[in-house]
Protein backbone atom coordinates (compact mmCIF):
# COMPACT_ATOMS: atom_id res chain seq x y z
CA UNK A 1 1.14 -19.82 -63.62
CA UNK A 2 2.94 -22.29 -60.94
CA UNK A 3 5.51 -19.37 -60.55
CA UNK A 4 2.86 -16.82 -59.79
CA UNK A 5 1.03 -18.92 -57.11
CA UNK A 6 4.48 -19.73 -55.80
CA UNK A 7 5.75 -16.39 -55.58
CA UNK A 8 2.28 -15.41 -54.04
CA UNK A 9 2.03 -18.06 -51.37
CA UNK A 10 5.61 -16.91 -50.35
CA UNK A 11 4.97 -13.43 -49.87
CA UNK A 12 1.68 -14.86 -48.33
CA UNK A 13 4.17 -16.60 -45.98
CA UNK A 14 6.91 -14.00 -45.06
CA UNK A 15 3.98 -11.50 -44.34
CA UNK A 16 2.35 -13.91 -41.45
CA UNK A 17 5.52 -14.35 -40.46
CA UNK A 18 6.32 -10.50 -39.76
CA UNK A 19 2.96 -9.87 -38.42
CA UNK A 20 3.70 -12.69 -35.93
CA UNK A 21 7.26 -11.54 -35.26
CA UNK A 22 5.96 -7.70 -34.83
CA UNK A 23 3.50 -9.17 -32.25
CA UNK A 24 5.33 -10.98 -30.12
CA UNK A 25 8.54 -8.87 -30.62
CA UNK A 26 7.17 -5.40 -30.04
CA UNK A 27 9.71 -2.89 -28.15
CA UNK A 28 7.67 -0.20 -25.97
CA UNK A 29 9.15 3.04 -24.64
CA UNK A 30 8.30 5.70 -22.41
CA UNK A 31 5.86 7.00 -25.37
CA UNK A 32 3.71 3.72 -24.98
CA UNK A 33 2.96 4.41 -21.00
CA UNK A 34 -0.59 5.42 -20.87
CA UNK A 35 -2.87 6.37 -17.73
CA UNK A 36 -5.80 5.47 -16.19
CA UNK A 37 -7.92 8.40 -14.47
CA UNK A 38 -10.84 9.13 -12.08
CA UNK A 39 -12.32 12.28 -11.13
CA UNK A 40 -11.81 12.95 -7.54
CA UNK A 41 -15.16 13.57 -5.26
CA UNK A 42 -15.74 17.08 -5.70
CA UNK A 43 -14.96 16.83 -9.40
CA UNK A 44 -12.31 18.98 -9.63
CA UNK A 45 -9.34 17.33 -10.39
CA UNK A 46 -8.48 13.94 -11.84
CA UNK A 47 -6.54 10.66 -10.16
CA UNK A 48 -4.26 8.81 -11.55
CA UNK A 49 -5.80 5.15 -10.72
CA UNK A 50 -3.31 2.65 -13.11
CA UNK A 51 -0.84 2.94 -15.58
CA UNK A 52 -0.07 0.05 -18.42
CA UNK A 53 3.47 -0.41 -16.76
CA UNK A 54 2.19 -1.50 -13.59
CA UNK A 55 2.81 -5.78 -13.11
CA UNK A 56 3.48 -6.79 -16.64
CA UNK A 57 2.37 -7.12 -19.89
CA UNK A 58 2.63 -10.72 -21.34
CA UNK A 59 3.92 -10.69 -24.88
CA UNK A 60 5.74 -7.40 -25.27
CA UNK A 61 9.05 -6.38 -24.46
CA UNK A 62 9.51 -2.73 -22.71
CA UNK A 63 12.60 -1.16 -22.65
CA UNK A 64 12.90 1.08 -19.02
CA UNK A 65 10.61 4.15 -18.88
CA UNK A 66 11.31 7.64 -17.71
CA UNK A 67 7.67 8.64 -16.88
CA UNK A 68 6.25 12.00 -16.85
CA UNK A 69 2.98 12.61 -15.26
CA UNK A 70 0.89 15.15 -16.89
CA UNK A 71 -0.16 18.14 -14.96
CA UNK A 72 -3.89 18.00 -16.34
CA UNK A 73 -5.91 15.75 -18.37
CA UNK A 74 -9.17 16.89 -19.79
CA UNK A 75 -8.11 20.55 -18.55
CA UNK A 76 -8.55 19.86 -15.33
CA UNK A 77 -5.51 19.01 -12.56
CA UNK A 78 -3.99 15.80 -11.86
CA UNK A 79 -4.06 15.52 -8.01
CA UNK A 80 -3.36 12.67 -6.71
CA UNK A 81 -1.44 9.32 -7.61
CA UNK A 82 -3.61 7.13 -6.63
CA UNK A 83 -3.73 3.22 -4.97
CA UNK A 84 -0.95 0.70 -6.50
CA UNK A 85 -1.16 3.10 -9.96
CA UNK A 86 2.62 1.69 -10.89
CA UNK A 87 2.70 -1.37 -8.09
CA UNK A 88 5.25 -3.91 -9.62
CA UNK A 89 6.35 -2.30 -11.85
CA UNK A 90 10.64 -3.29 -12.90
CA UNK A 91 10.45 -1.02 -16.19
CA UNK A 92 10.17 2.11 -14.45
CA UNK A 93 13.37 4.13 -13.96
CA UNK A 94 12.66 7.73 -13.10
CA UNK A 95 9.30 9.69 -12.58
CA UNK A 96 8.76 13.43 -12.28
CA UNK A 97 5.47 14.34 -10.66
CA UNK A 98 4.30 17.85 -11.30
CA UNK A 99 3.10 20.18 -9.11
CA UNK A 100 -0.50 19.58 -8.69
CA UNK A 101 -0.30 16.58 -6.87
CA UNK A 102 -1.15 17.02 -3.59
CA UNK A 103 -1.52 13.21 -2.23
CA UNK A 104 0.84 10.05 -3.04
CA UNK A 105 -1.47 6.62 -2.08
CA UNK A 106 -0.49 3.26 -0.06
CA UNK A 107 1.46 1.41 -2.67
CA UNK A 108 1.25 4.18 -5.43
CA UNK A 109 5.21 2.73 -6.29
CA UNK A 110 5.34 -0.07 -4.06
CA UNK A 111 8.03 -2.82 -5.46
CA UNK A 112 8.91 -0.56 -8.66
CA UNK A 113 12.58 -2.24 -8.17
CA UNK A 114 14.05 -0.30 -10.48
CA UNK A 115 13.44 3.51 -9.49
CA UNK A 116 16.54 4.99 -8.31
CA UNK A 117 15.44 8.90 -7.69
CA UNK A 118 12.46 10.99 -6.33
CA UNK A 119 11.34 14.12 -5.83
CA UNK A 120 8.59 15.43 -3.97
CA UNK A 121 7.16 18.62 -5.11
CA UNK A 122 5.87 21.30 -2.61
CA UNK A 123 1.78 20.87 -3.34
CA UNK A 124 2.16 17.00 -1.61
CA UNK A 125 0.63 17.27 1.45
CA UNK A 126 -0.22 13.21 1.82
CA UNK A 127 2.46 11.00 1.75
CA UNK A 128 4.33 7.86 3.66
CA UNK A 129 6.37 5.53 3.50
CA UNK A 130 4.13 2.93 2.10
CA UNK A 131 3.93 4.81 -0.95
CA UNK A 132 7.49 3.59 -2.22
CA UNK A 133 7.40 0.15 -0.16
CA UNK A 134 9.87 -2.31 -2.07
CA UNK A 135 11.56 0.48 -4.10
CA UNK A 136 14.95 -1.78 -3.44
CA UNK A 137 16.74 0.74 -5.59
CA UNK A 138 15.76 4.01 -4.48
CA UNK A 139 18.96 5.68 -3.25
CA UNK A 140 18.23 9.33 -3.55
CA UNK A 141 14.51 10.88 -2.42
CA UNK A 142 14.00 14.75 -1.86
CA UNK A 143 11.32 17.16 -1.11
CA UNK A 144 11.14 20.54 -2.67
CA UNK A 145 11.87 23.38 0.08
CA UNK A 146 8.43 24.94 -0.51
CA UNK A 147 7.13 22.02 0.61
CA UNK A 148 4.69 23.11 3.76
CA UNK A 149 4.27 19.55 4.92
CA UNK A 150 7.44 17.44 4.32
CA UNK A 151 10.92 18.15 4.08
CA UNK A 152 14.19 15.96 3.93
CA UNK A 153 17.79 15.54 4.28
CA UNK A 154 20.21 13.02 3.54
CA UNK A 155 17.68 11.47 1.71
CA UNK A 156 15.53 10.98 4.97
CA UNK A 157 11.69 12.36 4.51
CA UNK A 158 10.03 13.93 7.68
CA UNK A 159 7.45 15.61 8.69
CA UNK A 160 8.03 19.53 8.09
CA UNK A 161 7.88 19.60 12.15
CA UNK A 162 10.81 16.83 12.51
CA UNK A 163 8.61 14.88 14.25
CA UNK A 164 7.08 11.79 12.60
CA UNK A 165 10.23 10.46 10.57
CA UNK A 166 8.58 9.15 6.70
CA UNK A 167 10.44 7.90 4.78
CA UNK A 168 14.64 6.33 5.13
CA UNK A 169 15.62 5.57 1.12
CA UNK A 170 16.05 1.75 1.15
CA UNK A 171 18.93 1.67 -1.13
CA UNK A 172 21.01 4.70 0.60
CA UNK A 173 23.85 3.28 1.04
CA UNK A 174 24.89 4.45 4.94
CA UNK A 175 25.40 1.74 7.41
CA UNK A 176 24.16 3.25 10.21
CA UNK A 177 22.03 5.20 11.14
CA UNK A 178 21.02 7.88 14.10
CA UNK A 179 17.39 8.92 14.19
CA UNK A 180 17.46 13.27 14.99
CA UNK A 181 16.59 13.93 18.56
CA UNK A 182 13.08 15.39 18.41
CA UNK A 183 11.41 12.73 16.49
CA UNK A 184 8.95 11.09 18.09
CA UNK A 185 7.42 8.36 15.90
CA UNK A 186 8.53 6.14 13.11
CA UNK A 187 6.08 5.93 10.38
CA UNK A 188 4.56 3.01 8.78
CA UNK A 189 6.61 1.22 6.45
CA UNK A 190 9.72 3.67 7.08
CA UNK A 191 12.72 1.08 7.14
CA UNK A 192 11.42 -2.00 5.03
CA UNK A 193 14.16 -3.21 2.52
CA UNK A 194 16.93 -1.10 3.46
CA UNK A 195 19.70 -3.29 2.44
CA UNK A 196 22.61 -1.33 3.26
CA UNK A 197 21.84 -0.44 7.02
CA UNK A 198 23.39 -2.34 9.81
CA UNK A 199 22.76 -0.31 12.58
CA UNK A 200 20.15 2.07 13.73
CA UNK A 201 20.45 4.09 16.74
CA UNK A 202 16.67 5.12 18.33
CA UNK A 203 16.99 8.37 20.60
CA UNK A 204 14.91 8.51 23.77
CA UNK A 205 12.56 11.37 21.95
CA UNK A 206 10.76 8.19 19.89
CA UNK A 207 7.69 6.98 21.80
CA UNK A 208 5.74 5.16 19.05
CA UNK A 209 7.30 2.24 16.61
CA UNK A 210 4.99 0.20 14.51
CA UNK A 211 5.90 -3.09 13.89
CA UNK A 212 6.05 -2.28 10.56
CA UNK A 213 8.42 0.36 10.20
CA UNK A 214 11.73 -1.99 10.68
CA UNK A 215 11.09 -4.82 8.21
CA UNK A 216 13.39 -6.82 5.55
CA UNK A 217 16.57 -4.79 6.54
CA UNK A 218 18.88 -7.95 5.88
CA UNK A 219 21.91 -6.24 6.67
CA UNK A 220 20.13 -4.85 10.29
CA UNK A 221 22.23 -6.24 13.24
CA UNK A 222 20.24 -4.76 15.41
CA UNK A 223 18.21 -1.54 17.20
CA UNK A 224 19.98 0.45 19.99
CA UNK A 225 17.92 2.55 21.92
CA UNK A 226 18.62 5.16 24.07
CA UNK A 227 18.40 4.32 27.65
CA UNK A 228 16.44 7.16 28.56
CA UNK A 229 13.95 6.07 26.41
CA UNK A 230 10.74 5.86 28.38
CA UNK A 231 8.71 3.39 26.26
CA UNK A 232 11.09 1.42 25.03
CA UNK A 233 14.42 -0.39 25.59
CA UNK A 234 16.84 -3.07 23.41
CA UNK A 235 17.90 -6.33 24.63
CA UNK A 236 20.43 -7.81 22.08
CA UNK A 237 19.25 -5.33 19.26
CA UNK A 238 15.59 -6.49 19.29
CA UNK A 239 12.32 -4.43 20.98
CA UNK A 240 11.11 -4.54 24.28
CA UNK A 241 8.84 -2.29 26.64
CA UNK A 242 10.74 -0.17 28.56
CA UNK A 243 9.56 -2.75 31.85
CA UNK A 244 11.08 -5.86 29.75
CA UNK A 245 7.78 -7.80 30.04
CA UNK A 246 6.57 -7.16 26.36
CA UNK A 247 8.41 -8.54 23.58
CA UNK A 248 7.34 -6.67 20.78
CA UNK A 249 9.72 -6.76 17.60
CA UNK A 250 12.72 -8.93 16.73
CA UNK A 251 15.57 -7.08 14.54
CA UNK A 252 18.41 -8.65 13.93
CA UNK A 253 17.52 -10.36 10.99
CA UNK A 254 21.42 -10.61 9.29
CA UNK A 255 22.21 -13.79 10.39
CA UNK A 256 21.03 -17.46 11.66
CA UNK A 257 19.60 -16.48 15.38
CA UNK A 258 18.22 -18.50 18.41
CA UNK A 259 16.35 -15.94 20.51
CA UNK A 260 16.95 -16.86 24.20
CA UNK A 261 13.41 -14.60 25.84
CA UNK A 262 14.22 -12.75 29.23
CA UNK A 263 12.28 -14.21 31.96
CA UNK A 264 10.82 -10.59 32.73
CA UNK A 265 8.75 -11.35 29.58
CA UNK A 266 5.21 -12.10 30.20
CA UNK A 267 3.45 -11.10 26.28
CA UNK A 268 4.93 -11.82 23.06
CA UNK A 269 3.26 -9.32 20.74
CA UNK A 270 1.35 -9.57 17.50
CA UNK A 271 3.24 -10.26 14.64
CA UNK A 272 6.26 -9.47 17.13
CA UNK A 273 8.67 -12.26 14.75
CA UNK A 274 6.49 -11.79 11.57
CA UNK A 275 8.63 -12.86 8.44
CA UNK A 276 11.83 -13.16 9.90
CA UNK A 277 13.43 -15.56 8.25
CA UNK A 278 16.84 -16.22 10.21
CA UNK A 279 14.97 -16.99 13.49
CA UNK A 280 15.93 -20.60 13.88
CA UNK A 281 15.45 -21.47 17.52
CA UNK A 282 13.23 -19.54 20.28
CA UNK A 283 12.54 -20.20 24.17
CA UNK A 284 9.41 -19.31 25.84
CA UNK A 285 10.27 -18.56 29.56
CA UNK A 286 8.05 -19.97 32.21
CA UNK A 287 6.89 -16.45 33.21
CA UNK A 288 5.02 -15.73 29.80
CA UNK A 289 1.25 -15.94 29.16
CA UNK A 290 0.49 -14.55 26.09
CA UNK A 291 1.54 -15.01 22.52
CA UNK A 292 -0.10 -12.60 20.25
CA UNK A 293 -1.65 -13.57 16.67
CA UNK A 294 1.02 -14.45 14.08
CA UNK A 295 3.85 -13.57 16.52
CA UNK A 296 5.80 -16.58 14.47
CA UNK A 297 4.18 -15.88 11.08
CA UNK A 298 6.29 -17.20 8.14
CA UNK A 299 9.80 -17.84 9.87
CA UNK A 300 9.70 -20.58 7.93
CA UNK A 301 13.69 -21.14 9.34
CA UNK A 302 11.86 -21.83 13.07
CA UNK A 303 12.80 -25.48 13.56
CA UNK A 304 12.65 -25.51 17.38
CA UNK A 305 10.49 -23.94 19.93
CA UNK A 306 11.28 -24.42 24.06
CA UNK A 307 8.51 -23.80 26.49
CA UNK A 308 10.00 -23.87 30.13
CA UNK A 309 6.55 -24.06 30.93
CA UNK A 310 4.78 -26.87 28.57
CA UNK A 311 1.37 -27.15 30.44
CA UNK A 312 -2.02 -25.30 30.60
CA UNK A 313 -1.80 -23.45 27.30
CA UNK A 314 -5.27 -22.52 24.72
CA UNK A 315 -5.12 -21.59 21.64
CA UNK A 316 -7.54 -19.01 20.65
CA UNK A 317 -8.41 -18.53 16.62
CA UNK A 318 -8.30 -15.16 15.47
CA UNK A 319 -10.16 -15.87 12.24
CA UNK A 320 -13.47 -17.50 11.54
CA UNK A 321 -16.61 -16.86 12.97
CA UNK A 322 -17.39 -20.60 14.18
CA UNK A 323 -14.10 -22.08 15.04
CA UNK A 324 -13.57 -22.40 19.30
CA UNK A 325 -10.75 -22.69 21.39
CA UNK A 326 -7.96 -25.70 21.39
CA UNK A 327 -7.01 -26.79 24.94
CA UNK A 328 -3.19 -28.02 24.28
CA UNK A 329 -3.59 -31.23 26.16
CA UNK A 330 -0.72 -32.19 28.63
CA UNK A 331 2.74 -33.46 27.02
CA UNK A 332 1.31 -31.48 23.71
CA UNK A 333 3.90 -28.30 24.10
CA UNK A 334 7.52 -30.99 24.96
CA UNK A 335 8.64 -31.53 21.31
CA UNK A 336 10.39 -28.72 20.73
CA UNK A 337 10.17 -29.52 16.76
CA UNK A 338 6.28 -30.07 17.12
CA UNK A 339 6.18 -26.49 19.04
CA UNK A 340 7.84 -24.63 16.25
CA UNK A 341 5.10 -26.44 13.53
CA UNK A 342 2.27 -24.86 15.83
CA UNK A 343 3.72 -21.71 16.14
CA UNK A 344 4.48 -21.03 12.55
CA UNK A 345 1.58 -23.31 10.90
CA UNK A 346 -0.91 -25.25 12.75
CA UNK A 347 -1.83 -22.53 15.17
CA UNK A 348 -0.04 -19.19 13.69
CA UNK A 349 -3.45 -17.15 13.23
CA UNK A 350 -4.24 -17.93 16.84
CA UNK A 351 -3.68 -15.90 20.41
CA UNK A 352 -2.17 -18.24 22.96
CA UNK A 353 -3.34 -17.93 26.61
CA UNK A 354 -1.11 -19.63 29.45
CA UNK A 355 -4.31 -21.17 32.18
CA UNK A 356 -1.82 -22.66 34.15
């Protein structure tokens, strides 16, 4: 009887012991990735709205997934992938989207690391670069020649008119870089985390650049623009107006940098230095009167700030209902340490004003 209850309570045993192992050790494959949908607004055709590969699932191990998205679910068309479906996701290594889709969201991709290759099937007609923002490995992205919207080459997406340039690959490999003649804008997101590029060359043809569209290119010495450019010109690789009183964008993000200003500048944009990390030093020339909202946001490398003019500057918040203006009192602005700590902390979601 003692050998019965024995042999029991150790089968008892090595079975909890393989349930827990097959719970916590579960492999997942491309047949495990499932969908979440939502019928568009007129009902005929379905969204794809999440996926279970999107972030991560605690507890279970996925090998990388080749995803196919259906063409129909419920017998009616998938159209669209919709907002952050596969966000975050570092399983997913290849996806083929059929042709029904006819609109790629903000973020539908954004920071799937892994994704190498896409293609972009003639019924898109919404797309940008947002949609694959963070794809740090995407080296190769095409469009399908039926495409009535889009088209590409060299893995470069623009508009089918060659105007609006969508989408660069982050991961192609090219060191530089010269935008076609003939485009005239630079999309939203279209250069953030190309790691390979060094040097981009903007033709006089481009008349709008969000501030965007040039992020987290750590190899990026620098933008050269065309001197005929009328809205814009280049000052040691970073962005001015064309008149050099606007400072609107700082590029060259590849190495430790003090930015020296031009005195022709009189504005420092919004969000004109956001996130760049190798900015260590900046002077503010005595001519300048504006700083825009979070022109200094998170260069958290700034460790000295020089205004040639320290006195008669407000700070303005941008956010909150009830807050009021700071008067910088006299002697406030001479620290140059102290001025870097207001311009990247104590008063980063604030517009400065120069009264003086």
């Amino acid at each position: 009887m003692k050998h019965v209850i024995r042999i029991l309570t150790l089968i008892l045993v090595i079975s909890t012991l393989t349930g827990l192992c097959a719970c916590y050790r579960r492999v997942k494959d491309s047949s495990d990735v499932w969908f979440d949908y939502e019928l568009n607004e007129d009902r005929t055709g379905y969204e794809i709205t999440g996926s279970n590969i999107a972030g991560e699932e605690p507890g279970v191990i996925w090998q990388m997934v080749d995803v196919v998205i259906p063409s129909e679910y419920r017998g009616k068309p998938v159209t669209k992938i919709g907002y952050e479906a596969f966000k975050n996701s570092r399983i997913l290594a290849s996806v083929t989207i059929p042709d029904t889709v006819e609109g790629i969201v903000a973020d539908a991709f954004a920071n799937c690391t892994a994704l190498t290759e896409v293609h972009i099937p003639g019924s898109v007609q919404q797309f940008g670069g947002w949609a694959f923002a963070g794809c740090t490995s995407l080296s190769k992205i095409t469009v399908d020649s039926s495409n009535m919207y889009f088209t590409s080459k060299d893995n470069v997406v623009y508009t089918k008119d060659g105007a609006e340039l969508v989408l660069y690959a982050p991961a192609k490999k090219d060191t530089r870089f010269e935008i076609p003649r003939g485009v005239t804008s630079i999309n939203r997101y279209s250069f953030r985390h190309c790691i390979y590029l060094e040097d981009l060359i903007i033709p006089d043809t481009v008349t709008d650049i969000s501030y965007e569209s040039i992020m987290f290119c750590t190899a990026l010495r620098g933008v050269d623009i065309s001197k005929n450019n009328p809205e814009y010109q280049s000052i040691d690789g970073n962005l001015y107006s064309k008149d050099g009183r606007k400072f609107l964008r700082f590029y060259a993000d590849n190495k430790p940098t003090a930015l020296v200003l031009p005195d022709s500048v009189t504005t420092i944009e919004s969000l004109a230095a956001y996130y760049c990390r190798n900015l260590t030093e900046v002077t503010i020339p005595s001519n300048l009167i504006y700083i825009g909202d979070g022109a200094f946001s998170q260069c958290t490398n700034l460790k000295k700030a020089t205004f040639e003019n320290p006195f008669g500057w407000k700070v303005i918040p941008t956010h909150g209902k009830f807050s009021s203006a700071i008067d910088l009192k006299s002697g406030d602005l001479m620290s140059p340490e102290k001025n870097a700590k207001y311009l990247t902390h104590d008063y980063n979601n604030y517009e400065w004003e120069c009264t003086d």
